[in-house]
C-alpha atoms as a PDB file:
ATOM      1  CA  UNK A   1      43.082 125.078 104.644  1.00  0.00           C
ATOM      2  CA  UNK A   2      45.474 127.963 104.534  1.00  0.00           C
ATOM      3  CA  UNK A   3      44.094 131.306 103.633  1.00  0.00           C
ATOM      4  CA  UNK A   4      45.845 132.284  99.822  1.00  0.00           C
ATOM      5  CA  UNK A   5      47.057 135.945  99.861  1.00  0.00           C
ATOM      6  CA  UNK A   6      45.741 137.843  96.571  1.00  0.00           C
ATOM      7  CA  UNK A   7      47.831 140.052  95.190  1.00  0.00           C
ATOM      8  CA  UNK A   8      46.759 143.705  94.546  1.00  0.00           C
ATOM      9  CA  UNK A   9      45.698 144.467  90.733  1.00  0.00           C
ATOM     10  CA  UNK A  10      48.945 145.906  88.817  1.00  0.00           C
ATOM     11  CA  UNK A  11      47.024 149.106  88.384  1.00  0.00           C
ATOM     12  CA  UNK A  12      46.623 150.058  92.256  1.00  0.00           C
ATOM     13  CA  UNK A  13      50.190 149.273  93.041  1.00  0.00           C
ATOM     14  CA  UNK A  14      51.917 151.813  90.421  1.00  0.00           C
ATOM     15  CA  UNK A  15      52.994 155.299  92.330  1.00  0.00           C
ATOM     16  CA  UNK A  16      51.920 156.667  95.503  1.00  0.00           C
ATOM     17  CA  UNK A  17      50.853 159.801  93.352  1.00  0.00           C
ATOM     18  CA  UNK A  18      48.248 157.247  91.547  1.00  0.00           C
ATOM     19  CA  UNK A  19      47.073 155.924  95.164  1.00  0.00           C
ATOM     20  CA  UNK A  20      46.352 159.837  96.250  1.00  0.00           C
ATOM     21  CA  UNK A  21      44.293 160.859  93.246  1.00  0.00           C
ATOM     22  CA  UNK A  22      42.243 157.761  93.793  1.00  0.00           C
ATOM     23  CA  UNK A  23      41.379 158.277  96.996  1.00  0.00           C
ATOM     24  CA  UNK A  24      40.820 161.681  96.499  1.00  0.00           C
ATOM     25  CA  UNK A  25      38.396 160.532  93.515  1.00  0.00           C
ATOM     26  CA  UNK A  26      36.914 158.148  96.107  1.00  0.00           C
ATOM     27  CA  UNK A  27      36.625 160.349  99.093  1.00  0.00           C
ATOM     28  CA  UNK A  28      35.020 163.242  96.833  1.00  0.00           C
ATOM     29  CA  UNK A  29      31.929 161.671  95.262  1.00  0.00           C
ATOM     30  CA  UNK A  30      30.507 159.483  98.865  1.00  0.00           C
ATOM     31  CA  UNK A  31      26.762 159.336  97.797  1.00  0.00           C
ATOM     32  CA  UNK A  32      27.858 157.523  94.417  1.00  0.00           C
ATOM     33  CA  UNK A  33      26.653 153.989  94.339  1.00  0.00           C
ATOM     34  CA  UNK A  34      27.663 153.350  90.658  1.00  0.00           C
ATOM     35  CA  UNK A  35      31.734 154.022  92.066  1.00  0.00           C
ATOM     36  CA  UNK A  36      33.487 151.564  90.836  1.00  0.00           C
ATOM     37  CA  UNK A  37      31.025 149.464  90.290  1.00  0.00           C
ATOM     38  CA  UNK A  38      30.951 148.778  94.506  1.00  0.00           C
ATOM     39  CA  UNK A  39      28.369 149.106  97.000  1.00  0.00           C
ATOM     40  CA  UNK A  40      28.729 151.454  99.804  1.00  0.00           C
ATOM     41  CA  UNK A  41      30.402 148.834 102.337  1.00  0.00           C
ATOM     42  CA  UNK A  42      33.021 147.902  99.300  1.00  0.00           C
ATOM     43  CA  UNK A  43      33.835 151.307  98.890  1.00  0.00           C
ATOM     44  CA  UNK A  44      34.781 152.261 102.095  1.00  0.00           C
ATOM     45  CA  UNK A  45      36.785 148.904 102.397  1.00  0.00           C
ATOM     46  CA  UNK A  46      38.488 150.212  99.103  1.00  0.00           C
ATOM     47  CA  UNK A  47      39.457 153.770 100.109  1.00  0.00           C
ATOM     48  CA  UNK A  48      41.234 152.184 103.065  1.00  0.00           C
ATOM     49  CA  UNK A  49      42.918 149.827 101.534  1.00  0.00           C
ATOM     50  CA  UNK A  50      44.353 152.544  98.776  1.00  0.00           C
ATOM     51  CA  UNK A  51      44.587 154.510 102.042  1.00  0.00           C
ATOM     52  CA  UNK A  52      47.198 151.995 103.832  1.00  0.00           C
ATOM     53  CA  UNK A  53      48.889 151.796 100.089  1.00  0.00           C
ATOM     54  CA  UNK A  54      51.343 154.970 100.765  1.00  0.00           C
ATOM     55  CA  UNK A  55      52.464 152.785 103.788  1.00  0.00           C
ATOM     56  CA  UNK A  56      53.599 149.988 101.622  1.00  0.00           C
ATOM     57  CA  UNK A  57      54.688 151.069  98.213  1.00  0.00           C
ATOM     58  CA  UNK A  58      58.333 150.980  99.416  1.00  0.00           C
ATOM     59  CA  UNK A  59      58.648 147.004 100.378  1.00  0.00           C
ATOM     60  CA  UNK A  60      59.177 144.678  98.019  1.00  0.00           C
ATOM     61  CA  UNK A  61      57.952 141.549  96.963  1.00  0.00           C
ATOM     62  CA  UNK A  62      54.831 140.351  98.711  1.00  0.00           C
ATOM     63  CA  UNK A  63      54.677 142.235 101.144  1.00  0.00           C
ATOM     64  CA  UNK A  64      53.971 144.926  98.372  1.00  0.00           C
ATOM     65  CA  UNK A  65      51.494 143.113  96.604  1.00  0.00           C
ATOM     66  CA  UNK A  66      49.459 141.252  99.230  1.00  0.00           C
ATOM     67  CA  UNK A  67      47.442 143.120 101.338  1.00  0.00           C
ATOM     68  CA  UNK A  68      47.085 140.863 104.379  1.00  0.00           C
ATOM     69  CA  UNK A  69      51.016 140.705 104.473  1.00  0.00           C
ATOM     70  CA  UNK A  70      51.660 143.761 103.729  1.00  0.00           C
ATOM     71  CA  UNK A  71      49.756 145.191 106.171  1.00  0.00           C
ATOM     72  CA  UNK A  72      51.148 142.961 108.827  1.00  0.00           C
ATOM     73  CA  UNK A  73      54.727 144.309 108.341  1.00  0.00           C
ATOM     74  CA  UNK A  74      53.209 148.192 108.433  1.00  0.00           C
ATOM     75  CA  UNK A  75      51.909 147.561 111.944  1.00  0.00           C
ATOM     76  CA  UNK A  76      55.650 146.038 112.489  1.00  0.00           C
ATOM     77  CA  UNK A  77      56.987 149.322 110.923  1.00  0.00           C
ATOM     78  CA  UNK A  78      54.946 151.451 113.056  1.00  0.00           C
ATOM     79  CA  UNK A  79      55.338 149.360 116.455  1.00  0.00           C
ATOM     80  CA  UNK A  80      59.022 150.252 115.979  1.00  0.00           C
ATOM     81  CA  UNK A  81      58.616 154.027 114.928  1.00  0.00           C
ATOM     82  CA  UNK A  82      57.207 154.204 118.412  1.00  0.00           C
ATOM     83  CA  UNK A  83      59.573 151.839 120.501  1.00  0.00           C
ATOM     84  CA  UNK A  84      62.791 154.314 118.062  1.00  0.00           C
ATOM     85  CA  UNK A  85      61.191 157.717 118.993  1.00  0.00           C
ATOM     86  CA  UNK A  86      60.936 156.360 122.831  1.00  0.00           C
ATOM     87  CA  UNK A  87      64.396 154.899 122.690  1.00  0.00           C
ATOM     88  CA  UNK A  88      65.275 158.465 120.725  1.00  0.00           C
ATOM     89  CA  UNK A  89      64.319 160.553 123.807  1.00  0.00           C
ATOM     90  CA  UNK A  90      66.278 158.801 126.425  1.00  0.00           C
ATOM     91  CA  UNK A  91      69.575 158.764 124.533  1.00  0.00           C
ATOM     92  CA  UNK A  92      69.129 162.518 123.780  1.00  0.00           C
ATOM     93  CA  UNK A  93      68.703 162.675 127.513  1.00  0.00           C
ATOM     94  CA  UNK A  94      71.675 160.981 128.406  1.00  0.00           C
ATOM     95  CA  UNK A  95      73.451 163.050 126.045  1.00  0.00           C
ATOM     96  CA  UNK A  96      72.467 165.991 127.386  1.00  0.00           C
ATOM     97  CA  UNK A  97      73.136 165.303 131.193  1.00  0.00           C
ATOM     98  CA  UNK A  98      76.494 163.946 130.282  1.00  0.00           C
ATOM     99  CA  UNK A  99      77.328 167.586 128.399  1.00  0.00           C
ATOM    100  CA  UNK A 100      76.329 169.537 131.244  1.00  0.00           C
ATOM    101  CA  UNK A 101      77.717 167.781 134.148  1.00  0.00           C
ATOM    102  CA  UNK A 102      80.908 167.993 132.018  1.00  0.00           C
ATOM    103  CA  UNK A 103      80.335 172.062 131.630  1.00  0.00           C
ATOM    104  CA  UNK A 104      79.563 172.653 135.092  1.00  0.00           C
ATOM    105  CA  UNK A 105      82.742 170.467 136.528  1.00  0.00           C
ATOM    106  CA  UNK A 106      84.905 172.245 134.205  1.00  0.00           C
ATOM    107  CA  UNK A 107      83.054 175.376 135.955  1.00  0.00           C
ATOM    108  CA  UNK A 108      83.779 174.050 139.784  1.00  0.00           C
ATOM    109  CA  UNK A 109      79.980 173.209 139.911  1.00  0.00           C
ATOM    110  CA  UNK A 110      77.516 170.701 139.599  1.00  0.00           C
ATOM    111  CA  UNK A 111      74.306 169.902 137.292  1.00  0.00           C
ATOM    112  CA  UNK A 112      71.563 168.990 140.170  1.00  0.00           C
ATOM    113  CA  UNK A 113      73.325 172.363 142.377  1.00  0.00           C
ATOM    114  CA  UNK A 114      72.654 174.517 139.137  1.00  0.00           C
ATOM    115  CA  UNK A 115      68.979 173.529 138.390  1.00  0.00           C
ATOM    116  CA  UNK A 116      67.902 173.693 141.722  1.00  0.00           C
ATOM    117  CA  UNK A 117      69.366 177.440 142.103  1.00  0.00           C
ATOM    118  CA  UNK A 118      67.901 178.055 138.431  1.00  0.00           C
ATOM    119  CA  UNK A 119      64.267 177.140 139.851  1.00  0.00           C
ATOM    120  CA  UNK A 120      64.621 179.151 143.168  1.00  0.00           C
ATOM    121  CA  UNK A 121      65.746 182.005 141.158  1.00  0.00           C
ATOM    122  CA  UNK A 122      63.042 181.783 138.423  1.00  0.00           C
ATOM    123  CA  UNK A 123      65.092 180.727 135.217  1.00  0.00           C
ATOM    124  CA  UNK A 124      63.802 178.120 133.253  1.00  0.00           C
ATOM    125  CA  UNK A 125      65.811 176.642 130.879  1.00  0.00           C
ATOM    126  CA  UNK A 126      65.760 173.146 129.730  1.00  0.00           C
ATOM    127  CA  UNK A 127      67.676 170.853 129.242  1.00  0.00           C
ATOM    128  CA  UNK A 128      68.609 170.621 125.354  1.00  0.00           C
ATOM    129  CA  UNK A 129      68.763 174.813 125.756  1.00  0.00           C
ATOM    130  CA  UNK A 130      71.217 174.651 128.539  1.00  0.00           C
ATOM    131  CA  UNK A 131      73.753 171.965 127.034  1.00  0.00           C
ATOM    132  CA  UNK A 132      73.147 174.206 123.394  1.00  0.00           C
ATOM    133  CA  UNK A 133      74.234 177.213 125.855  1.00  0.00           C
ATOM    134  CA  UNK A 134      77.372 175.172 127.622  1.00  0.00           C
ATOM    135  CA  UNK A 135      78.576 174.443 123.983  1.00  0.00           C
ATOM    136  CA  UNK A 136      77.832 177.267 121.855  1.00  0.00           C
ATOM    137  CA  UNK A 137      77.673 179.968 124.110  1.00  0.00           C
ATOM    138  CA  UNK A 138      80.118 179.407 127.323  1.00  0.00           C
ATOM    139  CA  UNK A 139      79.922 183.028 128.576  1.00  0.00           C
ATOM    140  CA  UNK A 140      76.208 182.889 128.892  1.00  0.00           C
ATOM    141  CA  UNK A 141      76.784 179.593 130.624  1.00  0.00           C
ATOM    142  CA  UNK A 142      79.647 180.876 132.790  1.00  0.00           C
ATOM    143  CA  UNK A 143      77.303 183.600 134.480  1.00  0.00           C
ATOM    144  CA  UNK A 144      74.749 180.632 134.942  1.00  0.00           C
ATOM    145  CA  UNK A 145      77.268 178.504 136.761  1.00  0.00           C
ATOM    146  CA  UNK A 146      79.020 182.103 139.171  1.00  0.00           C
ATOM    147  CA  UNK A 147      74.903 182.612 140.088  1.00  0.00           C
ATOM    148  CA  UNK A 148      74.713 178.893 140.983  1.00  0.00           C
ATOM    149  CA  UNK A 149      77.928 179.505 142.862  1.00  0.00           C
ATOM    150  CA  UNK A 150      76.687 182.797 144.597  1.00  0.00           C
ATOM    151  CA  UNK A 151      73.567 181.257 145.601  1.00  0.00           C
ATOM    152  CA  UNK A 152      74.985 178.473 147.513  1.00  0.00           C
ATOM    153  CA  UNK A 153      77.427 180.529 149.139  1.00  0.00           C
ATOM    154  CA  UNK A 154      74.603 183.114 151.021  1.00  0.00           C
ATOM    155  CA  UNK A 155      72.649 179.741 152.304  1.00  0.00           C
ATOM    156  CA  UNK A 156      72.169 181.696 155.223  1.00  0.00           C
ATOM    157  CA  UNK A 157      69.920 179.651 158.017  1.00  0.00           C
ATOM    158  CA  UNK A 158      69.151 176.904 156.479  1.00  0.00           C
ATOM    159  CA  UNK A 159      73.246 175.890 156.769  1.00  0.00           C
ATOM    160  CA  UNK A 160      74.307 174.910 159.857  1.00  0.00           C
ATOM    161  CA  UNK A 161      77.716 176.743 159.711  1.00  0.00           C
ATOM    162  CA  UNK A 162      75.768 179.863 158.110  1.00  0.00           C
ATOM    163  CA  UNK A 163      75.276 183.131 159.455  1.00  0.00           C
ATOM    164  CA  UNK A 164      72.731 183.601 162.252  1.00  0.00           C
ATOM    165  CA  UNK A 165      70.428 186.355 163.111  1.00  0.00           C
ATOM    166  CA  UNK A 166      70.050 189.144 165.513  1.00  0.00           C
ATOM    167  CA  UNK A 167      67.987 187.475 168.011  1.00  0.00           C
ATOM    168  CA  UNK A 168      67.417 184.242 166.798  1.00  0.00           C
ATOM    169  CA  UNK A 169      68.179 181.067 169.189  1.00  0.00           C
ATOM    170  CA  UNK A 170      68.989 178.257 167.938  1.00  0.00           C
ATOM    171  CA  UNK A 171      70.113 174.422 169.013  1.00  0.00           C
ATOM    172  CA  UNK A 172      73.380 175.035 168.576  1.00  0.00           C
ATOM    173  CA  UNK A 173      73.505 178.354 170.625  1.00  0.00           C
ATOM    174  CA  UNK A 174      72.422 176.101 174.238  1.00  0.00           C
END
């Protein structure tokens, strides 16, 4: 016994404008029993039905016009919307890395040297502001990298070859 897939009536399925002002009609007048000619239970099957409708006005065929099908393919839809804005992220990521270890060689500096001076200093910038910076405005982005390369010049103790104090012993004084 397979299960027969009923197309929606010819009148629900014109424009999602339609769908809207039905729900709407729907949604506004609750305590109606007489709504359609539906009981309570009916009508709230009905408004989300006509509510899932702006989802699948755009695909054709049956999976337009049957409900059970066409509501399989907008869970589809959706499952990849959120696998696309995942995937989205990490290539804007990439993207981003890649521009600003290429600014910061072309500087004489590197990306990890630059963030970690950034957040000892107290400037935070992110990522998609710093590349934005390394393209559109390089002198902004110069004086970024000559503080990154300031910083890690005066490392005083914590190098080994650094600079050491009046009156401070260390290992490599004995």
């Amino acid at each position: 016994m397979s299960r027969t897939h009923e197309p929606l009536s010819s009148s629900t399925t014109g424009n999602a404008d339609g769908v809207k002002e039905a729900v709407n009609d729907m949604a506004a007048s609750p305590g109606k029993a007489t709504l359609l000619g539906l009981s309570d239970h009916l009508k709230e099957a009905a408004v989300s039905i006509l509510a899932h409708m702006s989802r699948f006005l755009h695909f054709f065929g049956r999976k337009q016009n049957c409900y059970s099908i066409a509501i399989k393919y907008v869970h589809r839809a959706l499952r990849y919307g959120v696998r696309a804005r995942k995937i989205k992220k990490y290539e804007n990521r990439k993207l981003w890395d890649t521009r600003l270890t290429a600014g910061c060689l072309e500087l004489g500096t590197n990306y990890t040297n630059m963030k970690s001076v950034m957040d000892d200093v107290g400037i935070a910038i992110d990522r998609k502001t710093l590349q934005n910076m390394a393209i559109w405005e390089p002198r902004s982005f110069r004086a970024l990298a000559s503080l990154t390369k300031a910083k890690e010049e005066e490392k005083g103790l914590n190098c080994l070859g650094g600079p050491s104090s009046v009156g401070v012993v260390t290992r490599g004084m004995l």
